[in-house]
N, C-alpha and C. Protein backbone atom coordinates (compact mmCIF):
# COMPACT_ATOMS: atom_id res chain seq x y z
N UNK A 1 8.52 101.48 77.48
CA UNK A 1 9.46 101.70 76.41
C UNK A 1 10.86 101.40 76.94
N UNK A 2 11.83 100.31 76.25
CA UNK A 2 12.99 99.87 76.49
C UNK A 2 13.72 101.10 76.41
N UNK A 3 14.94 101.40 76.97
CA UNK A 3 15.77 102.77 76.67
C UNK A 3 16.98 102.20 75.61
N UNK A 4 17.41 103.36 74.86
CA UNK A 4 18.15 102.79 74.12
C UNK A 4 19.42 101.58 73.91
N UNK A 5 19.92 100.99 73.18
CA UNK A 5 21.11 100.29 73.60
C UNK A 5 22.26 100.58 73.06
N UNK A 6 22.23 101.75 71.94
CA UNK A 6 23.33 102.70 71.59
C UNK A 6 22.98 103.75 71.33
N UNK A 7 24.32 104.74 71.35
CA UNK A 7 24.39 106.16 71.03
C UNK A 7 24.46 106.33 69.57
N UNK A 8 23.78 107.70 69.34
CA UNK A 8 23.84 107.54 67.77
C UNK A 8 25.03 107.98 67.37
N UNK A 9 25.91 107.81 66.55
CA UNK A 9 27.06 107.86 66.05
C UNK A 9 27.35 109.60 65.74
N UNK A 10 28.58 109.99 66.19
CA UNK A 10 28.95 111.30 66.20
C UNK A 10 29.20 111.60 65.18
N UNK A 11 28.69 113.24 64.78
CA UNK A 11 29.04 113.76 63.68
C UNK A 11 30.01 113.97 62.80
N UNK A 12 30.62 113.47 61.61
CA UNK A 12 32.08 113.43 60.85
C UNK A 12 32.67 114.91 61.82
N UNK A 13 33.97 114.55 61.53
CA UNK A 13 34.85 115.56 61.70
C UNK A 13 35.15 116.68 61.60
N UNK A 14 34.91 117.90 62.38
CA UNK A 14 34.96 119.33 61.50
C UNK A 14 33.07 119.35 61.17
N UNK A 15 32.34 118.96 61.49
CA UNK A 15 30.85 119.03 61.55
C UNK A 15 30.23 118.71 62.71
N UNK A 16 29.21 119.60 63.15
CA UNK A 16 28.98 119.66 64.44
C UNK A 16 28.37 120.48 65.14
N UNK A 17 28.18 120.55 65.84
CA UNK A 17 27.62 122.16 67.19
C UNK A 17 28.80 122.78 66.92
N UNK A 18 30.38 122.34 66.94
CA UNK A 18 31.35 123.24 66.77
C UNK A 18 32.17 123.44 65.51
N UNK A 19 31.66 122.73 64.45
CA UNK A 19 32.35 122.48 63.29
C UNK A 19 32.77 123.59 62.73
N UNK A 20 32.45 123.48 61.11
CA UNK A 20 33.14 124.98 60.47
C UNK A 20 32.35 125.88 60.64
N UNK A 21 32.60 127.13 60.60
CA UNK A 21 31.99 127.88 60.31
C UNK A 21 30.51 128.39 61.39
N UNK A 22 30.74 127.40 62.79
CA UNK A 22 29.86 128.05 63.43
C UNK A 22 30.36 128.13 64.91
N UNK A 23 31.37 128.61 64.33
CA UNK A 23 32.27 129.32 66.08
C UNK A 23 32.80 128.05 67.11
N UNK A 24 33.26 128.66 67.91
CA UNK A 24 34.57 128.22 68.88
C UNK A 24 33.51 128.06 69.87
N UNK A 25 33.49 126.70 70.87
CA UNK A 25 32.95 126.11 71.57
C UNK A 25 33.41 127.40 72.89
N UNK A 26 32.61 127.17 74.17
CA UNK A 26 32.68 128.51 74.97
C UNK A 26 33.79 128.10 75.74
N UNK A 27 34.66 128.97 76.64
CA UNK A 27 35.56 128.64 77.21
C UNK A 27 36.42 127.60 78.14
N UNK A 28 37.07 126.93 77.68
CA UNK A 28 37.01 125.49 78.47
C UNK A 28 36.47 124.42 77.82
N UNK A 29 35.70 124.44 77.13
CA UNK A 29 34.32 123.61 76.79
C UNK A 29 34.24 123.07 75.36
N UNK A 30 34.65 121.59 75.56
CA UNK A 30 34.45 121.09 74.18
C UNK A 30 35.67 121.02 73.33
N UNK A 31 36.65 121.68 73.61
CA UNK A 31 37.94 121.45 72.62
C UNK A 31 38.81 119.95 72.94
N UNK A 32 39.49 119.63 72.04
CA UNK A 32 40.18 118.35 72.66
C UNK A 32 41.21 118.95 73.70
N UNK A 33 41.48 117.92 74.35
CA UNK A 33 42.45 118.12 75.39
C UNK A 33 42.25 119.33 76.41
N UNK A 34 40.90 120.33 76.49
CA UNK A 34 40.44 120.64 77.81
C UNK A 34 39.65 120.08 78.68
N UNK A 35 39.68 118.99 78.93
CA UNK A 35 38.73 118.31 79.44
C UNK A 35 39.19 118.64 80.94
N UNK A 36 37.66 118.15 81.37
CA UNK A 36 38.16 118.70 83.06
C UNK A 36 39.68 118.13 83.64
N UNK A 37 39.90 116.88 83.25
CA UNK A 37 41.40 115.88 84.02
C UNK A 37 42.19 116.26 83.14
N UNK A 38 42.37 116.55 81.59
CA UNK A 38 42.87 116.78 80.26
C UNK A 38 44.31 117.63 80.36
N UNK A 39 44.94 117.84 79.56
CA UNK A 39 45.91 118.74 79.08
C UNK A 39 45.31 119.99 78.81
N UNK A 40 45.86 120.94 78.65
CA UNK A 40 45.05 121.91 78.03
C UNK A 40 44.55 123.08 79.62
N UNK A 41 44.55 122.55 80.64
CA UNK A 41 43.86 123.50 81.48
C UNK A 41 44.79 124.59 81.71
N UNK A 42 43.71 125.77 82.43
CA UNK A 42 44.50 126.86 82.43
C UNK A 42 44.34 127.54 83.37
N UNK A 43 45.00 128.46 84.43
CA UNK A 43 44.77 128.76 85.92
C UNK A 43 43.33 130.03 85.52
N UNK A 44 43.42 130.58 86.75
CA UNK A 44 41.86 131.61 86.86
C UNK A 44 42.67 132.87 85.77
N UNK A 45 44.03 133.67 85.58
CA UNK A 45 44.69 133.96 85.15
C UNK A 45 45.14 133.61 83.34
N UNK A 46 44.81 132.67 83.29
CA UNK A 46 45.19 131.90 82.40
C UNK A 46 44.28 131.75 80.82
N UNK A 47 44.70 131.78 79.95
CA UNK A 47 43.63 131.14 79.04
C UNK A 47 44.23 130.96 77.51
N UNK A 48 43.42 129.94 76.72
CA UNK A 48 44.43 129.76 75.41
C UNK A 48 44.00 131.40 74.24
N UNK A 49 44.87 130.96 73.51
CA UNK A 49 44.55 132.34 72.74
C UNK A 49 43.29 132.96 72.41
N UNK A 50 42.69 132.13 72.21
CA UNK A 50 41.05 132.32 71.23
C UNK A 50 39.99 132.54 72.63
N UNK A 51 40.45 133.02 73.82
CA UNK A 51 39.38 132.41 75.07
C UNK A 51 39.18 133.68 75.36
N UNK A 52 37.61 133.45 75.54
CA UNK A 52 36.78 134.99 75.88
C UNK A 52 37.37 134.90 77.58
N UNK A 53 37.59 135.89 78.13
CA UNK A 53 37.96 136.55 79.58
C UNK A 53 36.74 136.50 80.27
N UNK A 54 36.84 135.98 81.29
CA UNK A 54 36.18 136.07 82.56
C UNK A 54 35.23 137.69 82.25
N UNK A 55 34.37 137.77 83.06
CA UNK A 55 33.65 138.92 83.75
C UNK A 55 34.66 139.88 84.35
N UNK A 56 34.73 141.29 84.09
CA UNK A 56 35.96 142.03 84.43
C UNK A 56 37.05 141.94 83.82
N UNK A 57 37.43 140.84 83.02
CA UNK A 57 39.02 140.68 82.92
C UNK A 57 38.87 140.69 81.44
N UNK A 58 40.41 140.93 80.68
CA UNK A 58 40.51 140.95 79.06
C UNK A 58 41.68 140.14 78.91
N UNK A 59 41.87 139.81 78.04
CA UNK A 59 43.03 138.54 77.49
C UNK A 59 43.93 139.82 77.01
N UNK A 60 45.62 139.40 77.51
CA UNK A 60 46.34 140.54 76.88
C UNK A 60 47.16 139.04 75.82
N UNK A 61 47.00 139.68 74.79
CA UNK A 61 47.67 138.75 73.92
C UNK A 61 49.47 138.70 74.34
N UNK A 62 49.75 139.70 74.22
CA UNK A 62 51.54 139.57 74.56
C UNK A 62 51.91 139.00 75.54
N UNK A 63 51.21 139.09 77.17
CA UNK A 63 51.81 137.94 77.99
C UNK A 63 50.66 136.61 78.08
N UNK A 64 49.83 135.87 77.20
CA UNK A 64 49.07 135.04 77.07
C UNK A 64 48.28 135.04 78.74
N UNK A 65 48.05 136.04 79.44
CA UNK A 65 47.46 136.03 80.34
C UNK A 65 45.89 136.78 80.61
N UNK A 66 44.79 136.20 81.53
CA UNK A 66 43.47 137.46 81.73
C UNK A 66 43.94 138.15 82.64
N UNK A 67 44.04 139.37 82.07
CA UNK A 67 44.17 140.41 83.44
C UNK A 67 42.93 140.92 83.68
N UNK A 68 43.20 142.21 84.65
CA UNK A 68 41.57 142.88 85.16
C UNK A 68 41.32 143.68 84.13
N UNK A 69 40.11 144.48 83.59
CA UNK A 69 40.33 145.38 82.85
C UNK A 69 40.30 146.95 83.87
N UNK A 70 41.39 147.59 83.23
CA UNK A 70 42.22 148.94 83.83
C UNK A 70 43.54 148.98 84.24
N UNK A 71 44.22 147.83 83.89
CA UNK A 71 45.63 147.44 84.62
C UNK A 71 46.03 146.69 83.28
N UNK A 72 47.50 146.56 83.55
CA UNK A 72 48.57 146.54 82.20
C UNK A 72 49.32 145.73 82.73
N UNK A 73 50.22 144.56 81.67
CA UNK A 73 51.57 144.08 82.84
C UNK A 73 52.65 145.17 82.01
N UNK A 74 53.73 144.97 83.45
CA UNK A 74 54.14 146.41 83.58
C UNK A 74 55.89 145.98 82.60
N UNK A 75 55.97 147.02 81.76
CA UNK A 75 56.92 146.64 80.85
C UNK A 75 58.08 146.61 81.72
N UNK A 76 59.34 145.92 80.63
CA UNK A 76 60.79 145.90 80.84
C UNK A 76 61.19 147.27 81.53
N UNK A 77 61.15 147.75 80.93
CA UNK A 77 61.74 149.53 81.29
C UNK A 77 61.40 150.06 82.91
N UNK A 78 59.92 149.74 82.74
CA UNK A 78 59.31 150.04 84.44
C UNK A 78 59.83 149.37 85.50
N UNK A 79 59.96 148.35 84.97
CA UNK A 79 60.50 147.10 86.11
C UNK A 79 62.05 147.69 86.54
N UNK A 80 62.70 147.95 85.32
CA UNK A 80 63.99 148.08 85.83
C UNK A 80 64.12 149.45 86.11
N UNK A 81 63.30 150.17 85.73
CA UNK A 81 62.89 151.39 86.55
C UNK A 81 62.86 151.70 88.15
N UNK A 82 61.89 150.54 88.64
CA UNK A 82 61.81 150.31 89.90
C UNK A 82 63.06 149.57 91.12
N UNK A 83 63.67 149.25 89.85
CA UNK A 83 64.78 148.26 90.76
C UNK A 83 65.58 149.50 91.10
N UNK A 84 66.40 150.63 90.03
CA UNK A 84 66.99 152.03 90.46
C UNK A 84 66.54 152.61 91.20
N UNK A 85 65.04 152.81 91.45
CA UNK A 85 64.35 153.78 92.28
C UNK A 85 64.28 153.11 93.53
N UNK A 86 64.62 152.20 94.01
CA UNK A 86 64.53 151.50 95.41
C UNK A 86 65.96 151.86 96.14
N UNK A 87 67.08 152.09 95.15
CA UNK A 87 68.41 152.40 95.61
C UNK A 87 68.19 154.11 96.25
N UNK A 88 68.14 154.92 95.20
CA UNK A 88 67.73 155.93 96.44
C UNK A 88 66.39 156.24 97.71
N UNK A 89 65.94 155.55 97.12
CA UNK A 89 64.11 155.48 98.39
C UNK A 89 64.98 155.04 99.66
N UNK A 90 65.52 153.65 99.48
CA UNK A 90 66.48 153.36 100.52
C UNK A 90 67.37 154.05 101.26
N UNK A 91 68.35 155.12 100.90
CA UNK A 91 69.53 155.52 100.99
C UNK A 91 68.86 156.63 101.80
N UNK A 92 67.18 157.44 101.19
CA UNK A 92 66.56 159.00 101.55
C UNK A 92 65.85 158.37 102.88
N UNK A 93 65.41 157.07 102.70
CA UNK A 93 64.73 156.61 104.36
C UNK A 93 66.21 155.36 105.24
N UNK A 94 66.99 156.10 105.13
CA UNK A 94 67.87 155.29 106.05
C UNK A 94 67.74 153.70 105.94
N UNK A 95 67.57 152.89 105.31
CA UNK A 95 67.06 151.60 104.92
C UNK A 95 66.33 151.03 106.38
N UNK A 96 66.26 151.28 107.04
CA UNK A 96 65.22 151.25 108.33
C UNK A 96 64.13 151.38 107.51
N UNK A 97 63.72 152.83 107.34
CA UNK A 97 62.48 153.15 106.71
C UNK A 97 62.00 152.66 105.58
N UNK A 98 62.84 152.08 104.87
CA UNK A 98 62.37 152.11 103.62
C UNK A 98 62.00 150.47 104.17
N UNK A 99 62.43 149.67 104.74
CA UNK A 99 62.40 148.52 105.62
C UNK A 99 60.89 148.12 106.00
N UNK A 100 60.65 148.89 106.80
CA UNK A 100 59.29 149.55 107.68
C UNK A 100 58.51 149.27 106.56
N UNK A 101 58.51 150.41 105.70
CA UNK A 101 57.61 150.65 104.31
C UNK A 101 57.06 149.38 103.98
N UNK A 102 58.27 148.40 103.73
CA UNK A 102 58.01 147.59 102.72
C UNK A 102 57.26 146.68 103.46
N UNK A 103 57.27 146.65 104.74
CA UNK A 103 57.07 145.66 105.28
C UNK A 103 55.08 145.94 105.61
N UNK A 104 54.54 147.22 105.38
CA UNK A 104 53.70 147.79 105.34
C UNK A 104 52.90 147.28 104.03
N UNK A 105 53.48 147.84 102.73
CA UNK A 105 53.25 147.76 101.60
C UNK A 105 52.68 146.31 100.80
N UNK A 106 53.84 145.25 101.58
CA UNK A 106 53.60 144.02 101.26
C UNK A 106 52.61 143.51 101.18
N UNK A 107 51.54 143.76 102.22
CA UNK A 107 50.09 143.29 102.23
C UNK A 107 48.98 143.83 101.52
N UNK A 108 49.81 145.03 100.50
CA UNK A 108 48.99 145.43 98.97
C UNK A 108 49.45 145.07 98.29
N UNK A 109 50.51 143.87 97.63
CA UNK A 109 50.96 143.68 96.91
C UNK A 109 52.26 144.66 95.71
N UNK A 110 52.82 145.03 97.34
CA UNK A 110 53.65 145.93 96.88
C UNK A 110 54.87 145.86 97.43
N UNK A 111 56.07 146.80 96.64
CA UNK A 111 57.37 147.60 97.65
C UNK A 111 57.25 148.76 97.38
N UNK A 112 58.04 149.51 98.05
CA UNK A 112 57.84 151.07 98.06
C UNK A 112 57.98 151.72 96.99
N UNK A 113 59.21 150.79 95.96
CA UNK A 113 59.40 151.44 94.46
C UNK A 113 58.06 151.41 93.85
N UNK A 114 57.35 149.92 94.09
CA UNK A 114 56.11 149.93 93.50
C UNK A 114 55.20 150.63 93.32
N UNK A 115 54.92 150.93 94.73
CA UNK A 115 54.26 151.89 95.31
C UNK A 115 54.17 153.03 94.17
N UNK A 116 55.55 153.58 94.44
CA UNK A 116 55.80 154.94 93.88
C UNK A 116 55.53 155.19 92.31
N UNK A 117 55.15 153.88 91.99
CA UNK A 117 55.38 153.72 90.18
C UNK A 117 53.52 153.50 89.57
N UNK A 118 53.26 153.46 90.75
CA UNK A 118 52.04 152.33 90.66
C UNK A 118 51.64 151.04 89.86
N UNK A 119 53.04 150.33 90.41
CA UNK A 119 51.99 149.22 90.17
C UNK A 119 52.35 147.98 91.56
N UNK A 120 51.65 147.04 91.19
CA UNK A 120 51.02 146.09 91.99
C UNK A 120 51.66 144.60 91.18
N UNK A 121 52.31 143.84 92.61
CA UNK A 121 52.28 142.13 91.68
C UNK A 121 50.47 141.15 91.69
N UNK A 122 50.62 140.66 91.10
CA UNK A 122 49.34 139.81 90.79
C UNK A 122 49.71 138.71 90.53
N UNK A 123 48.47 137.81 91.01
CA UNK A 123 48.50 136.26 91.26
C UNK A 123 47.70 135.90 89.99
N UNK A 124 48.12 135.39 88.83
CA UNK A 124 47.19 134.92 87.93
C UNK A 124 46.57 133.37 88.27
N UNK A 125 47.27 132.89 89.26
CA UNK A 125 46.35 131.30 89.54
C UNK A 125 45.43 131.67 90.36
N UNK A 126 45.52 132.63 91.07
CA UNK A 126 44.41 133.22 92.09
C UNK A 126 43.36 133.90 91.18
N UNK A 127 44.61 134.89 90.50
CA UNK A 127 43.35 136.28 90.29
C UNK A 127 43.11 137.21 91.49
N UNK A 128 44.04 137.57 91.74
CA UNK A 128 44.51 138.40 93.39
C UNK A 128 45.53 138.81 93.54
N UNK A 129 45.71 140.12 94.16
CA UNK A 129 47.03 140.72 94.52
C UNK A 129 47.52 139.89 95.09
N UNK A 130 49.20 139.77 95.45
CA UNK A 130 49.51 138.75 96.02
C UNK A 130 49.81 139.77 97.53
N UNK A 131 49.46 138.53 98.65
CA UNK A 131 49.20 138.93 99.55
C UNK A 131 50.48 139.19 100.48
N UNK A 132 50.80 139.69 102.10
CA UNK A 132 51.88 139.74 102.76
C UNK A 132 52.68 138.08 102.67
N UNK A 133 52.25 137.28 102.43
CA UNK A 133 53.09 136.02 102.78
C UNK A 133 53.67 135.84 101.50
N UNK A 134 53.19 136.29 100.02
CA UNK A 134 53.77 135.61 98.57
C UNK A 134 54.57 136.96 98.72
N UNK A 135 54.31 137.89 99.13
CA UNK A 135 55.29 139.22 98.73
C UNK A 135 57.05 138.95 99.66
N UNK A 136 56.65 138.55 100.96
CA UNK A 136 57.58 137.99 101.82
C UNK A 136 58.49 136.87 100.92
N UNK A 137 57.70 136.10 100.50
CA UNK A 137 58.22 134.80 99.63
C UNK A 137 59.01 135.84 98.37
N UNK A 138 58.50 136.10 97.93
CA UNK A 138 58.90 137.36 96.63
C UNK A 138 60.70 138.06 96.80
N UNK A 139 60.38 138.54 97.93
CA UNK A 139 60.89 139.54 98.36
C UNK A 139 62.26 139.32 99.06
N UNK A 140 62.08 138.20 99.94
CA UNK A 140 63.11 137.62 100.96
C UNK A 140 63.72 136.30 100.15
N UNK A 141 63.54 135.33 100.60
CA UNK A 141 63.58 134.04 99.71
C UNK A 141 63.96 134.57 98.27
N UNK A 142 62.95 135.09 97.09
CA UNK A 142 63.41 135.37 95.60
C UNK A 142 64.71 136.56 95.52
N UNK A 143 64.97 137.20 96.26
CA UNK A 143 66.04 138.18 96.51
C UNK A 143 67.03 137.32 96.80
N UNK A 144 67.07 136.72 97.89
CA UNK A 144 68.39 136.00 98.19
C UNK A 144 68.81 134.76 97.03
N UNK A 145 67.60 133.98 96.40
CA UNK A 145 68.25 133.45 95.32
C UNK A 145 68.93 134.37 94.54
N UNK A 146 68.17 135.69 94.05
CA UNK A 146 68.76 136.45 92.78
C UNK A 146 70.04 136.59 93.39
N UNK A 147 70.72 136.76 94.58
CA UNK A 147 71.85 137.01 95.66
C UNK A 147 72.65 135.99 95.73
N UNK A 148 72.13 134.88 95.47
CA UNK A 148 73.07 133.37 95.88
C UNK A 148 74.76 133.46 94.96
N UNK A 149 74.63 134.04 93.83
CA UNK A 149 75.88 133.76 92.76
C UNK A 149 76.30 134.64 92.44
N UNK A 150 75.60 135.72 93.10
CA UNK A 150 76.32 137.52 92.63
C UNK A 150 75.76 137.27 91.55
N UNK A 151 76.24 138.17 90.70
CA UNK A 151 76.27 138.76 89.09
C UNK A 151 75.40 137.54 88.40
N UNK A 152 75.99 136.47 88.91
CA UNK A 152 75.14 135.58 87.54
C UNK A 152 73.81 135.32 87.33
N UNK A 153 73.56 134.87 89.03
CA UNK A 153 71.92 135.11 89.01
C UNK A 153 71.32 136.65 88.87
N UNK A 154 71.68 137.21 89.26
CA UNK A 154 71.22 138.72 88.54
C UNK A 154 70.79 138.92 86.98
N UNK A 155 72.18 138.59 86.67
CA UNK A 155 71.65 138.43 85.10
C UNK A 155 71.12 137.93 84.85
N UNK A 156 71.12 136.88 85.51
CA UNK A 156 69.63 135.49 84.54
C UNK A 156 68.34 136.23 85.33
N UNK A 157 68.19 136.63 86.07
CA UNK A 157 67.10 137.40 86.41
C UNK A 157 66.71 138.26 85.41
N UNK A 158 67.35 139.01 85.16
CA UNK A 158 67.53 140.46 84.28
C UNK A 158 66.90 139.47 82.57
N UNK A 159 67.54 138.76 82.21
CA UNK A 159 67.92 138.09 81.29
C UNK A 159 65.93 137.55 80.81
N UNK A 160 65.50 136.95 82.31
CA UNK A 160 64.16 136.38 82.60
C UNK A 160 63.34 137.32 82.19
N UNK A 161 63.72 138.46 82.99
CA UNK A 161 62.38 139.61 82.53
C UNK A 161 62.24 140.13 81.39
N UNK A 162 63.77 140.70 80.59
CA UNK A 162 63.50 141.07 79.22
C UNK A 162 62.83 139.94 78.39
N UNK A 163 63.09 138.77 78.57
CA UNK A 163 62.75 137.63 77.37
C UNK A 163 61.49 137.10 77.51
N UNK A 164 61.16 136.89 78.67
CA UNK A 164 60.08 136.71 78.64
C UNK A 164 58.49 137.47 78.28
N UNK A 165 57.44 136.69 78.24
CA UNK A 165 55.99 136.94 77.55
C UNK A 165 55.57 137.93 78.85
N UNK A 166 55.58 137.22 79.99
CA UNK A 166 55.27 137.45 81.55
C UNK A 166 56.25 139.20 82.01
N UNK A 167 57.32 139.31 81.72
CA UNK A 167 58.50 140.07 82.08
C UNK A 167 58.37 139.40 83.99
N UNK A 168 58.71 138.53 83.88
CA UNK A 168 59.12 137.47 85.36
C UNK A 168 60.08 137.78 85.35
N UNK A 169 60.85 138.12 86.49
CA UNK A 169 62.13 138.05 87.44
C UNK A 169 62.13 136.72 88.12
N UNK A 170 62.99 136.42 88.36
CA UNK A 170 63.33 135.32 89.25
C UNK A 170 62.63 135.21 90.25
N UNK A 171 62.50 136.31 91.20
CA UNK A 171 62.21 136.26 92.31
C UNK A 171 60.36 136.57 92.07
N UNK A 172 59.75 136.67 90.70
CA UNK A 172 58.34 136.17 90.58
C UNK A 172 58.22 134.91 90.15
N UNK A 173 59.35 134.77 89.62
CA UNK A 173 59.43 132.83 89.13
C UNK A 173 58.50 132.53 90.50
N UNK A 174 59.60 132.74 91.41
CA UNK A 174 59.19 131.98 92.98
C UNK A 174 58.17 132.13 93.58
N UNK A 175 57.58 133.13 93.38
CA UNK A 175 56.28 133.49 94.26
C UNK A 175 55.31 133.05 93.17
N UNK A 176 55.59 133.33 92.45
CA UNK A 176 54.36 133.01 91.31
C UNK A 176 53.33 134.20 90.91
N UNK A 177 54.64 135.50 91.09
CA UNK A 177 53.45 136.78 90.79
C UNK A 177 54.25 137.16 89.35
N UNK A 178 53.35 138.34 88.70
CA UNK A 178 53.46 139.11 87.31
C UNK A 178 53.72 140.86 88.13
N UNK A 179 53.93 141.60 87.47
CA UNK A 179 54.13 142.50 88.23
C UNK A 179 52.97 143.64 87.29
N UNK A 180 52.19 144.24 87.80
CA UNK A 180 51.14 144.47 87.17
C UNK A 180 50.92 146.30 86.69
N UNK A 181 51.24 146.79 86.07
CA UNK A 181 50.70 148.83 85.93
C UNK A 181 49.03 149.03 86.39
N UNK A 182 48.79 149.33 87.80
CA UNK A 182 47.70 149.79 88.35
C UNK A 182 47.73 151.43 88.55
N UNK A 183 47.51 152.08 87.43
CA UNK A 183 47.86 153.59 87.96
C UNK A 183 46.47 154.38 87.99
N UNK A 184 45.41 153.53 88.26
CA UNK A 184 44.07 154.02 88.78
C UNK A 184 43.72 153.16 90.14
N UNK A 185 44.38 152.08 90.56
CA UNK A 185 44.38 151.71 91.83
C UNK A 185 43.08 150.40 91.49
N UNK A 186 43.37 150.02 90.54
CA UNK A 186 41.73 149.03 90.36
C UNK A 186 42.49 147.68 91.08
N UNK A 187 43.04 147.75 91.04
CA UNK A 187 43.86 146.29 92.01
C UNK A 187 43.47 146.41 93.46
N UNK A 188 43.15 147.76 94.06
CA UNK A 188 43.15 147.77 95.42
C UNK A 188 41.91 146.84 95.86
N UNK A 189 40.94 146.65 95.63
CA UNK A 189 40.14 146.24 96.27
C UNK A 189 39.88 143.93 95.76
N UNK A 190 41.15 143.89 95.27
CA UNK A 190 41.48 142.22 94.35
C UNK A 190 42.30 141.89 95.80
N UNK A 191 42.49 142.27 97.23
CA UNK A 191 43.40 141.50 97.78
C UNK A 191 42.64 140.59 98.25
């Protein structure tokens, strides 16, 4: 038996395995422009609106991201919560200590304000706490930019986190973390 010498012609438009009325092709799979090389892709973190979450993880609609399920991204208020609470942590451990701390902390994806608040930054291209080297990057490097212009980069920092979907600071611009509400600790074991 000869094998064929054409394909049979694809189903009209809107008819199909995915047409009307019989659901959204599975994640990744089948939409235009997700194709594996395509437009459309999206990190491990990542997914378009309508996309079922990974195993463990839930789609938070407000920052278009999969997080874990038991963890929150951590609002405006907390964030700038934590930025005040690092001024006295600092001042009560001689900034030595609080120094020390951080330098401890970093490899949970933390600073000491963090710590104290519970929460954790997270890698949505990973899907992982971010580790001592992105927190360093975070921390050192994204600080001294927010530092480069005084006041102005501050504000556009400040400016970044309220407006944004993410609540990104500058200095997560750079590292490429979200800053995450872990106040059952389910992040601890994602480094």
């Amino acid at each position: 038996m000869a094998p064929p010498t054409s394909l049979p012609p694809p189903p009209p438009y809107g008819q199909g395995q995915y047409g009307q009325g019989q659901g959204q092709p599975p994640y990744g799979q089948g939409q235009y422009g997700q194709g594996q090389y395509g437009q459309g892709q999206y990190g491990h973190g990542q997914g378009p609106p309508n996309a079922v979450a990974p195993p463990g993880m839930y789609f938070d609609q407000a920052s278009g991201l999969n997080l874990p399920v038991g963890v929150e991204l951590a609002s405006s208020g907390r964030r700038i919560g934590a930025y005040f609470l690092s001024i006295p942590l600092a001042i009560v451990t001689l900034v030595i200590g609080y120094a020390i701390w951080g330098l401890v902390v970093w490899g949970r994806g933390q600073t000491p304000a963090l710590q104290v608040l519970g929460m954790r930054c997270w890698r949505p291209e990973t899907g992982r706490v971010a580790g001592w080297g992105w927190m360093a990057l975070r921390e050192v490097v994204g600080r001294f930019a927010e530092g480069l212009l005084g006041p102005i980069t501050g504000v556009l920092s400040l400016v970044l986190m309220v407006s944004g979907r993410e609540h990104k600071s500058l200095h997560d611009h750079i590292a490429g973390t979200v800053v995450l509400r872990d106040p059952n600790k389910v992040l601890a074991a994602r480094r």
